[in-house]
C-alpha atoms as a PDB file:
ATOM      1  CA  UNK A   1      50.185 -10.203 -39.879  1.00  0.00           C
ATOM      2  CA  UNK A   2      52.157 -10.431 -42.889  1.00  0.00           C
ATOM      3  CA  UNK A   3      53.536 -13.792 -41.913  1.00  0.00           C
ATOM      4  CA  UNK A   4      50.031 -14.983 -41.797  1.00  0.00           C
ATOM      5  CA  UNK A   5      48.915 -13.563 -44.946  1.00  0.00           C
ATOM      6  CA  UNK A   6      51.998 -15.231 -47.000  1.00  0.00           C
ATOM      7  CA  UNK A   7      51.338 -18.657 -45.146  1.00  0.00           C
ATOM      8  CA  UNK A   8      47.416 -18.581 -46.323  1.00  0.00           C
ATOM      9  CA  UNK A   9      48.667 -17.594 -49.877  1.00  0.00           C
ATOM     10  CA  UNK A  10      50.957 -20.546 -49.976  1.00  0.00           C
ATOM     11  CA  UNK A  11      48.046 -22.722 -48.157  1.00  0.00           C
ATOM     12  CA  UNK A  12      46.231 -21.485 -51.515  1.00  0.00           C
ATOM     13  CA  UNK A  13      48.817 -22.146 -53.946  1.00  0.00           C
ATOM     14  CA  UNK A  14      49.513 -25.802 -52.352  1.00  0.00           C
ATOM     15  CA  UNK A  15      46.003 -26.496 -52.705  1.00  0.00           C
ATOM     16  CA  UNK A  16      45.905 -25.473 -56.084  1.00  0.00           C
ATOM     17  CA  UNK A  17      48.955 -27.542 -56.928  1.00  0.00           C
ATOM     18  CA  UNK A  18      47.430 -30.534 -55.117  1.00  0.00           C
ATOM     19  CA  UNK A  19      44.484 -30.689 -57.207  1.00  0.00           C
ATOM     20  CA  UNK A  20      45.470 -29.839 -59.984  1.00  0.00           C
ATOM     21  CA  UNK A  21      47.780 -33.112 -59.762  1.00  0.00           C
ATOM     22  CA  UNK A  22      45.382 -35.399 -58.113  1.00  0.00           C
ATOM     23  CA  UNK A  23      41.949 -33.903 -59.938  1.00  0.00           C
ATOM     24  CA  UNK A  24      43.175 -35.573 -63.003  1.00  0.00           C
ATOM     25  CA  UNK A  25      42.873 -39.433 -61.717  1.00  0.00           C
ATOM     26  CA  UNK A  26      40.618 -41.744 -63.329  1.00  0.00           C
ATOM     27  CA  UNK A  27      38.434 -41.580 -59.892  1.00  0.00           C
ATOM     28  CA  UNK A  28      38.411 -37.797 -60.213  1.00  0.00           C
ATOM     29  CA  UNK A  29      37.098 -38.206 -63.934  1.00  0.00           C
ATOM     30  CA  UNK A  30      34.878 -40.568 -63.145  1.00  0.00           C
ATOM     31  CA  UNK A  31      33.580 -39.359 -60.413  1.00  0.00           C
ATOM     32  CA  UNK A  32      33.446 -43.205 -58.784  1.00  0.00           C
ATOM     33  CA  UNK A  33      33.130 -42.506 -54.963  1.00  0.00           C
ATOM     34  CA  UNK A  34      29.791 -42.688 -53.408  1.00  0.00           C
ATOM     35  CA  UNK A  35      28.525 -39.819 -51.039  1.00  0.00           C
ATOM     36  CA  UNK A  36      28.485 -41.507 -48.257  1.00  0.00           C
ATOM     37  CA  UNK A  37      32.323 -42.606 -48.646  1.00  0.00           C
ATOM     38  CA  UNK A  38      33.052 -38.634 -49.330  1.00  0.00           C
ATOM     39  CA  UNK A  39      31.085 -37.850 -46.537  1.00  0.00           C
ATOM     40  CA  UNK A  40      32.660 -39.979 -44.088  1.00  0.00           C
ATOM     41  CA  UNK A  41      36.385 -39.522 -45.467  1.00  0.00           C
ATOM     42  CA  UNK A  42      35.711 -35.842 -45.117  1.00  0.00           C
ATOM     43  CA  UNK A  43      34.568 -35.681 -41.558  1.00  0.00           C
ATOM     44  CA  UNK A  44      36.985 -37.401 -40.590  1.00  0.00           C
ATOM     45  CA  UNK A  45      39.971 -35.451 -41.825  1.00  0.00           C
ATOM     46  CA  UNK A  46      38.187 -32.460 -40.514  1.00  0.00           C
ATOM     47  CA  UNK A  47      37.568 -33.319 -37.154  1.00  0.00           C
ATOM     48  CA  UNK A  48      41.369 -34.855 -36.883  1.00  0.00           C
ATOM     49  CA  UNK A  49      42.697 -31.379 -38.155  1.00  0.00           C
ATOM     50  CA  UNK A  50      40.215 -29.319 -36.027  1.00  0.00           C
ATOM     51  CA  UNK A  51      41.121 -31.318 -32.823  1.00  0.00           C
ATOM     52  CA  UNK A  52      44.972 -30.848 -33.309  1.00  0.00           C
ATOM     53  CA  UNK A  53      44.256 -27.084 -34.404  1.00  0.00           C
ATOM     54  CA  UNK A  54      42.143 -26.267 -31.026  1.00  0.00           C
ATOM     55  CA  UNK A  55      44.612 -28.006 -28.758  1.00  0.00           C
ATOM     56  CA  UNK A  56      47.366 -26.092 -30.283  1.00  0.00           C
ATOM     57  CA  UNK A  57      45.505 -22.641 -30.124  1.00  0.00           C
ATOM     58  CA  UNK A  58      44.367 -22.850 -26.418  1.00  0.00           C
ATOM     59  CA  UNK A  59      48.020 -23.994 -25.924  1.00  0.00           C
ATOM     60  CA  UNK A  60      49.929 -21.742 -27.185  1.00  0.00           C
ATOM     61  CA  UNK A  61      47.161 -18.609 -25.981  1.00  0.00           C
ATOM     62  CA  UNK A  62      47.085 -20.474 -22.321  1.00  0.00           C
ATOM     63  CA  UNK A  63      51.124 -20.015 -22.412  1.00  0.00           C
ATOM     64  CA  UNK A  64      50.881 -16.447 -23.169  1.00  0.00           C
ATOM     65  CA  UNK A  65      48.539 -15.514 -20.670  1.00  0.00           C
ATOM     66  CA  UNK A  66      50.444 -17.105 -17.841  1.00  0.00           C
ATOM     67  CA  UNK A  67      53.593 -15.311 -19.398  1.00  0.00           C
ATOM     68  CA  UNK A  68      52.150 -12.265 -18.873  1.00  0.00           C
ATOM     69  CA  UNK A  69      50.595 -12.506 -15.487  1.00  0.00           C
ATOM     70  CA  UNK A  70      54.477 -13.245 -14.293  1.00  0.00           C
ATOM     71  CA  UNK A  71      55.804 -10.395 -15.652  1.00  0.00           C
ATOM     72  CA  UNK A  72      52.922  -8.570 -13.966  1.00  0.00           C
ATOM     73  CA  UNK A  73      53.020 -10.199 -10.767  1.00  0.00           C
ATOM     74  CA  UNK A  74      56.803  -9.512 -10.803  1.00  0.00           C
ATOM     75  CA  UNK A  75      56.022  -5.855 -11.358  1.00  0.00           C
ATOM     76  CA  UNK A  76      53.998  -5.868  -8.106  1.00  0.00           C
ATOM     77  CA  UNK A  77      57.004  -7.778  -6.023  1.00  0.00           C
ATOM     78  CA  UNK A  78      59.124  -4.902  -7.476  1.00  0.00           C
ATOM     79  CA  UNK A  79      56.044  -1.905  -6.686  1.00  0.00           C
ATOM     80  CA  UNK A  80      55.886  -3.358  -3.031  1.00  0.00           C
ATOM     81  CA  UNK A  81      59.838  -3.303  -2.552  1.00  0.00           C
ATOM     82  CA  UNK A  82      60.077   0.123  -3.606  1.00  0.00           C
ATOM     83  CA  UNK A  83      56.920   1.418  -1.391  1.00  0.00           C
ATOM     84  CA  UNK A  84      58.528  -0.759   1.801  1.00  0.00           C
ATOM     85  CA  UNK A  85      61.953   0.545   1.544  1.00  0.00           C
ATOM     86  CA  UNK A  86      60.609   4.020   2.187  1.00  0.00           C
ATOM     87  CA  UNK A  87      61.120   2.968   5.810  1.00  0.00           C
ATOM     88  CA  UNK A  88      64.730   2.300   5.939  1.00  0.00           C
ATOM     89  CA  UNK A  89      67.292   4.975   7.155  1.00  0.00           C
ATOM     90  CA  UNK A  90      67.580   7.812   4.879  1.00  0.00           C
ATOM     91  CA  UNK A  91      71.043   7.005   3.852  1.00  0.00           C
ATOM     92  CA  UNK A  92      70.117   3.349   2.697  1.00  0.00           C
ATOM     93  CA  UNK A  93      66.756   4.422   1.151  1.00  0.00           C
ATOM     94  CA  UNK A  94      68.135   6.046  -1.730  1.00  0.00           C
ATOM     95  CA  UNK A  95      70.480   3.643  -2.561  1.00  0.00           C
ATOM     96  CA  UNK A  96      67.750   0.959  -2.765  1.00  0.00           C
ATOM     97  CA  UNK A  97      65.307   2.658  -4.240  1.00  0.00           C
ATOM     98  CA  UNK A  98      67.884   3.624  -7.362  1.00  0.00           C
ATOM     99  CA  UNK A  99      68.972   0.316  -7.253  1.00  0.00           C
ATOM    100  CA  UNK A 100      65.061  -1.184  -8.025  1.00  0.00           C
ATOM    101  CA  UNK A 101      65.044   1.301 -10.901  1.00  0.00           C
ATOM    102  CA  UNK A 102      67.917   0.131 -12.636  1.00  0.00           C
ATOM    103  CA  UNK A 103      67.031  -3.381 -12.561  1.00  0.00           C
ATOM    104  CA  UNK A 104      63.776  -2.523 -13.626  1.00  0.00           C
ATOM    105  CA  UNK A 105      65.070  -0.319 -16.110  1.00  0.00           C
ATOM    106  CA  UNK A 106      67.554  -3.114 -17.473  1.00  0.00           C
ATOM    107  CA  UNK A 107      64.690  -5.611 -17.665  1.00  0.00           C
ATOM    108  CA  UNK A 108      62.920  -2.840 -20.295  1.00  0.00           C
ATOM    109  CA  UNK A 109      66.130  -1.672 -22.392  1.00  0.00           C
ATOM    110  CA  UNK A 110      68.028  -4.866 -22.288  1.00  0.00           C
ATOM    111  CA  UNK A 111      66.382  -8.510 -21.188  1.00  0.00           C
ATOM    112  CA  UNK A 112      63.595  -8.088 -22.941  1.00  0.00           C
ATOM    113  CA  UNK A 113      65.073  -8.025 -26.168  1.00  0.00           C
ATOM    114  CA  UNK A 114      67.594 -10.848 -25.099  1.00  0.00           C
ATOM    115  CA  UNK A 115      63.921 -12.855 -24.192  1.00  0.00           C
ATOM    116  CA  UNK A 116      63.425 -13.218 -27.596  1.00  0.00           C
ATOM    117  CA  UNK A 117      66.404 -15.162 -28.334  1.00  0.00           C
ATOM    118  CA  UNK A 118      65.318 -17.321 -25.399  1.00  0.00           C
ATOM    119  CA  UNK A 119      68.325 -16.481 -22.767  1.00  0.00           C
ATOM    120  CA  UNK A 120      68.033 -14.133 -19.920  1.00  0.00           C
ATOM    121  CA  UNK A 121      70.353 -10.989 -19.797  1.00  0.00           C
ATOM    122  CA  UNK A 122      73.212 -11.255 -16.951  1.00  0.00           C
ATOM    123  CA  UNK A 123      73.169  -7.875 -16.487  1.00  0.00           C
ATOM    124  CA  UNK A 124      69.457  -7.983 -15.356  1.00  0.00           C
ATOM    125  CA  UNK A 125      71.054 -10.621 -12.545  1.00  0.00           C
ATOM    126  CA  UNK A 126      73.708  -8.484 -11.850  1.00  0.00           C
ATOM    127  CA  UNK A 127      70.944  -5.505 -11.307  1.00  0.00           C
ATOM    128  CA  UNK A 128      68.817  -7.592  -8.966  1.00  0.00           C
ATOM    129  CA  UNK A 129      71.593  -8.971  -6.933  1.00  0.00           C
ATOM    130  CA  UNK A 130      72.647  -5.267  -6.631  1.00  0.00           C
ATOM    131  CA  UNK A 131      69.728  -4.483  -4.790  1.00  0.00           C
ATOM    132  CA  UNK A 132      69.681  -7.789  -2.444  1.00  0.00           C
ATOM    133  CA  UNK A 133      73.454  -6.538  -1.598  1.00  0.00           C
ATOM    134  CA  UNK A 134      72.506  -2.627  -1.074  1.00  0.00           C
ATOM    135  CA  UNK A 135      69.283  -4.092   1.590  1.00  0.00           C
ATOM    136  CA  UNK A 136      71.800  -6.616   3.273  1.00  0.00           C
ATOM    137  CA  UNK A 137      74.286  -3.574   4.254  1.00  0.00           C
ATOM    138  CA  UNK A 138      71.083  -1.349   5.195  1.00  0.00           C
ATOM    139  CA  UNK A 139      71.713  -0.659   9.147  1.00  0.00           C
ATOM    140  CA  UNK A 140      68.886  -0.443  10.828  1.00  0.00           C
ATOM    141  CA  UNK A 141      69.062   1.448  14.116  1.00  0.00           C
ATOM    142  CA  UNK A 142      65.312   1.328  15.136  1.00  0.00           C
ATOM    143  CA  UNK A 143      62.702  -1.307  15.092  1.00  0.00           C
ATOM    144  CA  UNK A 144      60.624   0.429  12.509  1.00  0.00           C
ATOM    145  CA  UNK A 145      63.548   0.638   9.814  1.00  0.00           C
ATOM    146  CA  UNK A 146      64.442  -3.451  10.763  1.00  0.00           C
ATOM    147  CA  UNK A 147      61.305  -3.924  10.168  1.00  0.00           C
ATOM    148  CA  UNK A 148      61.496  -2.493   6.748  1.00  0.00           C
ATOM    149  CA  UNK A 149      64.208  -3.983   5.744  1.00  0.00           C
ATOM    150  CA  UNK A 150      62.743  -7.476   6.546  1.00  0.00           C
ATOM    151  CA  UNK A 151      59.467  -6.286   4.273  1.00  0.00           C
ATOM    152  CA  UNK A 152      61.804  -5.128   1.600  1.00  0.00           C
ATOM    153  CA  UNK A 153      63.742  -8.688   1.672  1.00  0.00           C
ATOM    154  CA  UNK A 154      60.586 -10.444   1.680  1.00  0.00           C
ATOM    155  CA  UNK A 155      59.174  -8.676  -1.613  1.00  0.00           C
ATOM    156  CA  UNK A 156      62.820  -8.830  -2.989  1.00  0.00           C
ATOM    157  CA  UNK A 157      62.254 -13.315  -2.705  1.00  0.00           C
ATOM    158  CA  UNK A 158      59.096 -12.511  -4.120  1.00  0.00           C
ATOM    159  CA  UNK A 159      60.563 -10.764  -7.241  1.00  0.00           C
ATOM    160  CA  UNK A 160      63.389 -13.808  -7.451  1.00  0.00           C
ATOM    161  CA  UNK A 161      60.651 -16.120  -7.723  1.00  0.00           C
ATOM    162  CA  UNK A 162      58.353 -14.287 -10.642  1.00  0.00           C
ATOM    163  CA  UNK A 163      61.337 -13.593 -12.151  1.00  0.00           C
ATOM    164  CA  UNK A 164      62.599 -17.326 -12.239  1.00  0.00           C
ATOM    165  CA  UNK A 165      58.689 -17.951 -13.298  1.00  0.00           C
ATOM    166  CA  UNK A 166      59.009 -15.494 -16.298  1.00  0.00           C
ATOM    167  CA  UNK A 167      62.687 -17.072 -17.629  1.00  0.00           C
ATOM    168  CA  UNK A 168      60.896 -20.315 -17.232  1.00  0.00           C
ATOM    169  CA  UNK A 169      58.573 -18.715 -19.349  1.00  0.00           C
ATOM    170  CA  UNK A 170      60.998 -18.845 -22.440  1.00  0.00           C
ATOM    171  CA  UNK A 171      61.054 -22.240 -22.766  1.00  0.00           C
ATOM    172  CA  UNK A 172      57.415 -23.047 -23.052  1.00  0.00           C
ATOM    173  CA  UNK A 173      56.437 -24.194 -26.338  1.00  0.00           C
ATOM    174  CA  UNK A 174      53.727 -26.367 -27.855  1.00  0.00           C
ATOM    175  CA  UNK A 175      54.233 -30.185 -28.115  1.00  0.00           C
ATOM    176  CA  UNK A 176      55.977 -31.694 -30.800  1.00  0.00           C
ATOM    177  CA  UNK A 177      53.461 -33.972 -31.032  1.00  0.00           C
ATOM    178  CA  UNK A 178      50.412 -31.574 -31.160  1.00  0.00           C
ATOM    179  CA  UNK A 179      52.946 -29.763 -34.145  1.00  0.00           C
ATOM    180  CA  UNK A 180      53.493 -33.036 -36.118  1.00  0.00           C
ATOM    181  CA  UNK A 181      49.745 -33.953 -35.833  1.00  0.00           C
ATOM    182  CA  UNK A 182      48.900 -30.728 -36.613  1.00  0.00           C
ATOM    183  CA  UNK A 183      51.178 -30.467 -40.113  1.00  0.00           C
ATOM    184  CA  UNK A 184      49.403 -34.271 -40.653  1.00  0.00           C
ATOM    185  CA  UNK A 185      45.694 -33.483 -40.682  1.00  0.00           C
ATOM    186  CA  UNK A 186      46.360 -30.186 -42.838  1.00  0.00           C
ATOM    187  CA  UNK A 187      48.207 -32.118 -45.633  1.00  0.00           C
ATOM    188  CA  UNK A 188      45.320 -34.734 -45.346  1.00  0.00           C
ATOM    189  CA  UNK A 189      42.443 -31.760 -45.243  1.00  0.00           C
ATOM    190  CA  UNK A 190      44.064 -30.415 -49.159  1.00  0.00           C
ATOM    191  CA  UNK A 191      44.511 -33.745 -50.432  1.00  0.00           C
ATOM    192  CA  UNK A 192      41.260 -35.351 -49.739  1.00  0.00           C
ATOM    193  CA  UNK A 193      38.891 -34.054 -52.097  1.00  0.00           C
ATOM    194  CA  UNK A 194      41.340 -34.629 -54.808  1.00  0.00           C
ATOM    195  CA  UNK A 195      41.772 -38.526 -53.983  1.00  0.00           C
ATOM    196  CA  UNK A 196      38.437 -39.337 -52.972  1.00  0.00           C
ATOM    197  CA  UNK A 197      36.654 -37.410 -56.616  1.00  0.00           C
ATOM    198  CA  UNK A 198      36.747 -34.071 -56.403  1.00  0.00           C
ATOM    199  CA  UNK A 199      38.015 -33.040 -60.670  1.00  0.00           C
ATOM    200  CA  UNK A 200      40.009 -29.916 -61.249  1.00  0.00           C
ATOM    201  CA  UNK A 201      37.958 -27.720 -62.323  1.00  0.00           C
ATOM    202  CA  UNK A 202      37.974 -24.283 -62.457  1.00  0.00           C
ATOM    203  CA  UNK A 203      34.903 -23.833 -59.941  1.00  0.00           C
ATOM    204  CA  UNK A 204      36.636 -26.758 -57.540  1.00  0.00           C
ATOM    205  CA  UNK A 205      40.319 -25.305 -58.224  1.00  0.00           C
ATOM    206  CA  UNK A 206      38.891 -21.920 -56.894  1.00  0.00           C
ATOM    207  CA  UNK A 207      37.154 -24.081 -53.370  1.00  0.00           C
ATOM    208  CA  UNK A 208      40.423 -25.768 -53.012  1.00  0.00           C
ATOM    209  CA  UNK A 209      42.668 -22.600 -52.994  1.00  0.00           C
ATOM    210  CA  UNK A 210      39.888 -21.211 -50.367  1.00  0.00           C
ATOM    211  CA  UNK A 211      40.098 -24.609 -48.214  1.00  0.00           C
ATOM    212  CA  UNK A 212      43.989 -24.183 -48.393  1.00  0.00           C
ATOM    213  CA  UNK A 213      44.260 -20.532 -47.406  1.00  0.00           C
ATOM    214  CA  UNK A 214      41.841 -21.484 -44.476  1.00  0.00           C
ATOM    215  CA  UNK A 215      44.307 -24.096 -43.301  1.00  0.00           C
ATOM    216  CA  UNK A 216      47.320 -22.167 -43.183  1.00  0.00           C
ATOM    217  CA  UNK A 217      46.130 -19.374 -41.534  1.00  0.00           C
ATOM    218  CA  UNK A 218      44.957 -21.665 -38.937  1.00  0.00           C
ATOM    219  CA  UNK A 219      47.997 -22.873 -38.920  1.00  0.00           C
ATOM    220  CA  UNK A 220      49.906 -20.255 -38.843  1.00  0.00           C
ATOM    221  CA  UNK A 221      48.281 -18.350 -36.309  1.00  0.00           C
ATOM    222  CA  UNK A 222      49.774 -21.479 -33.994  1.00  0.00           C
ATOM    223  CA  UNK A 223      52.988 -20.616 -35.352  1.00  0.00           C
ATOM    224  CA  UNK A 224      52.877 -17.251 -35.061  1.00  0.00           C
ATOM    225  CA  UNK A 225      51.835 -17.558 -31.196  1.00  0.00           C
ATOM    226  CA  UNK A 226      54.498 -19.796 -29.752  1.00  0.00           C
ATOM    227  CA  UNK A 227      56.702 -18.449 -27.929  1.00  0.00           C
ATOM    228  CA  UNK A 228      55.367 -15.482 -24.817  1.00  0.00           C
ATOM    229  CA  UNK A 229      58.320 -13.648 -26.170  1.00  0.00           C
ATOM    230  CA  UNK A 230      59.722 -14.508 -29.101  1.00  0.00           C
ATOM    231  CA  UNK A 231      56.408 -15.029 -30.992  1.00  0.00           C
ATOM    232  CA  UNK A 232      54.895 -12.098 -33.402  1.00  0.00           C
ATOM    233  CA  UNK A 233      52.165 -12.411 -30.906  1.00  0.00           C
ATOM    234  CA  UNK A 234      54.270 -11.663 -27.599  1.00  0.00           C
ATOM    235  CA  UNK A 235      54.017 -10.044 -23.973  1.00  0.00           C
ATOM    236  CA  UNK A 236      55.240  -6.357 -24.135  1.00  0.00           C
ATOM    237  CA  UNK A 237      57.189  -4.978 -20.865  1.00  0.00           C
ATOM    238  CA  UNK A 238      54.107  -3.001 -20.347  1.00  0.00           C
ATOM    239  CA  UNK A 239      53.876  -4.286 -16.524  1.00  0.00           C
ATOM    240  CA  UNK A 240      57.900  -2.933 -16.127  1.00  0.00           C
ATOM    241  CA  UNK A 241      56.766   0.357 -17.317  1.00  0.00           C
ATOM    242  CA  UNK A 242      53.693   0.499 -15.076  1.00  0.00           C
ATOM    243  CA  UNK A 243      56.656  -0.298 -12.167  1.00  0.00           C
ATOM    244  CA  UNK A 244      58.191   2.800 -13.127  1.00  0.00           C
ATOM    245  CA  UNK A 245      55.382   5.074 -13.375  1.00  0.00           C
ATOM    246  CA  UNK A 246      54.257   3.511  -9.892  1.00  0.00           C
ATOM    247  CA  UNK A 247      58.023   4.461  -8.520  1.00  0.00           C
ATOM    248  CA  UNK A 248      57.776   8.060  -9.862  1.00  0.00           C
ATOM    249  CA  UNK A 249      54.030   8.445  -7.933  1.00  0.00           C
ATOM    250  CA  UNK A 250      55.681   7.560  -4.973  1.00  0.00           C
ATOM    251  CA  UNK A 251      58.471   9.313  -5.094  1.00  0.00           C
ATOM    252  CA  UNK A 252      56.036  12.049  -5.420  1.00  0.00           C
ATOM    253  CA  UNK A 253      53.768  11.583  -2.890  1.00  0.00           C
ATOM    254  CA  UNK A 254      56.147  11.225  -0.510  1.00  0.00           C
ATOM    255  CA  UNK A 255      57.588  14.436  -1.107  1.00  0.00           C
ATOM    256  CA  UNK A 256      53.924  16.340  -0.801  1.00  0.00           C
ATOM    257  CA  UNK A 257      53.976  14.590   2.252  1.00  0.00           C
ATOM    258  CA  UNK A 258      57.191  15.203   3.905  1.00  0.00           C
ATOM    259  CA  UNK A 259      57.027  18.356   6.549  1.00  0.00           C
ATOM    260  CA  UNK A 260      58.408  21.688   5.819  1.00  0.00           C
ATOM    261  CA  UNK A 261      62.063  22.363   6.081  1.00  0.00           C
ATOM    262  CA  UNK A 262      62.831  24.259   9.338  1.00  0.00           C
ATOM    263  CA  UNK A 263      63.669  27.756   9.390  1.00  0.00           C
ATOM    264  CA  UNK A 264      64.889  30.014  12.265  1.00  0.00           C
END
């Protein structure tokens, strides 16, 4: 938030600056533009600034959303894993079940930091191929535990793919275009009133620093936004955590489950 509030006090301070430069033109003192042409000029610049400011918005919020349902969707690949390699044999099991924690783990404490600089972390690869390698040497001596081990492989392509989905993730970033037309129609929206009459007075001055704060919040809030995970707005490793606490509830459950030891 405090990148937004310095950006609308420098919107303010432009727009100040602006007309207090071009509020002292013989037009401005003059007053010598009709309504109509005011009227028109400032719809105009308005509507070109307002169309560049929603695109960017729903851009940049659309990106985040589908950022986040990855990392989500992800977390369920890794849930389902965990749950389905409760059926391989019981010297495998543990193996891949501590395995799924550490990459999960690493994706918490180290990717997700790395994710801000845009770049994956190759220890989070190492930590899921880890787990692909401790399923492949899983022997399964019944049909029950191959079948497991073919569910756990299946959710472990699953989590491959979401994961690939969430890197790709990193790289999303509003158009350059939708930017530059964006920067355009905000400089247009400050100078405006200035060029087309608008004197610098203190009553104007004061409308023009409230016009310019309004535009660089908006357009800061874009800023602010882009990037999923690099942004000041950005998707939290809240669903990895969830994976965690979902790993720990099985764990537990299967160990009200499990019969009684066997005494003599």
């Amino acid at each position: 938030m405090l990148t937004v509030a310095l950006a609308a006090l420098s919107g303010a301070a432009l727009a100040l600056v602006i007309g207090l430069l071009l509020g002292r033109t013989k037009r401005a003192r003059e007053g010598s533009t009709t309504p109509q042409a005011m009227s028109f000029a400032g719809a105009a610049i308005l509507g070109f600034f307002a169309l560049f400011l929603g695109f960017s918005i729903a851009g940049t919020w659309q990106q985040l959303n589908a950022a986040r349902q990855h990392t989500y969707e992800e977390s369920r690949a890794l849930t389902e894993a965990y749950w389905t390699a409760g059926g391989l044999p019981s010297a495998d099991r543990p193996v891949v079940r501590n395995r799924l924690r550490a990459y999960t783990r690493v994706v918490i404490d180290d990717e997700w930091s790395t994710m801000q600089h845009d770049t994956g972390s190759q220890a989070a690869w190492r930590a899921v191929d880890q787990v692909r390698a401790a399923v492949d040497q899983a022997a399964a001596h019944s049909q029950t535990e191959a079948s497991a081990r073919t569910d756990v492989l299946r959710s472990l392509s699953e989590v491959n793919a979401k994961r690939n989905a969430r890197l790709g993730d990193l790289r999303a970033s509003v158009p350059v275009l939708a930017i530059g037309g964006l920067l355009v129609g905000a400089v247009f929206v400050l100078a405006t009133p200035s060029v087309i009459g608008l004197t610098s007075n203190p009553r104007n001055l004061v409308l023009m620093c409230f016009v310019g704060a309004s535009v660089a919040f908006g357009v800061s809030m874009v800023t602010v936004m882009s990037g999923p995970f690099s942004g000041a707005v950005r998707v939290q490793p809240t669903a990895f955590e969830l994976a965690l606490e979902r790993y720990d509830q099985i764990d537990s459950d299967a160990g009200v489950s499990a019969p009684p030891p066997f005494r003599s």
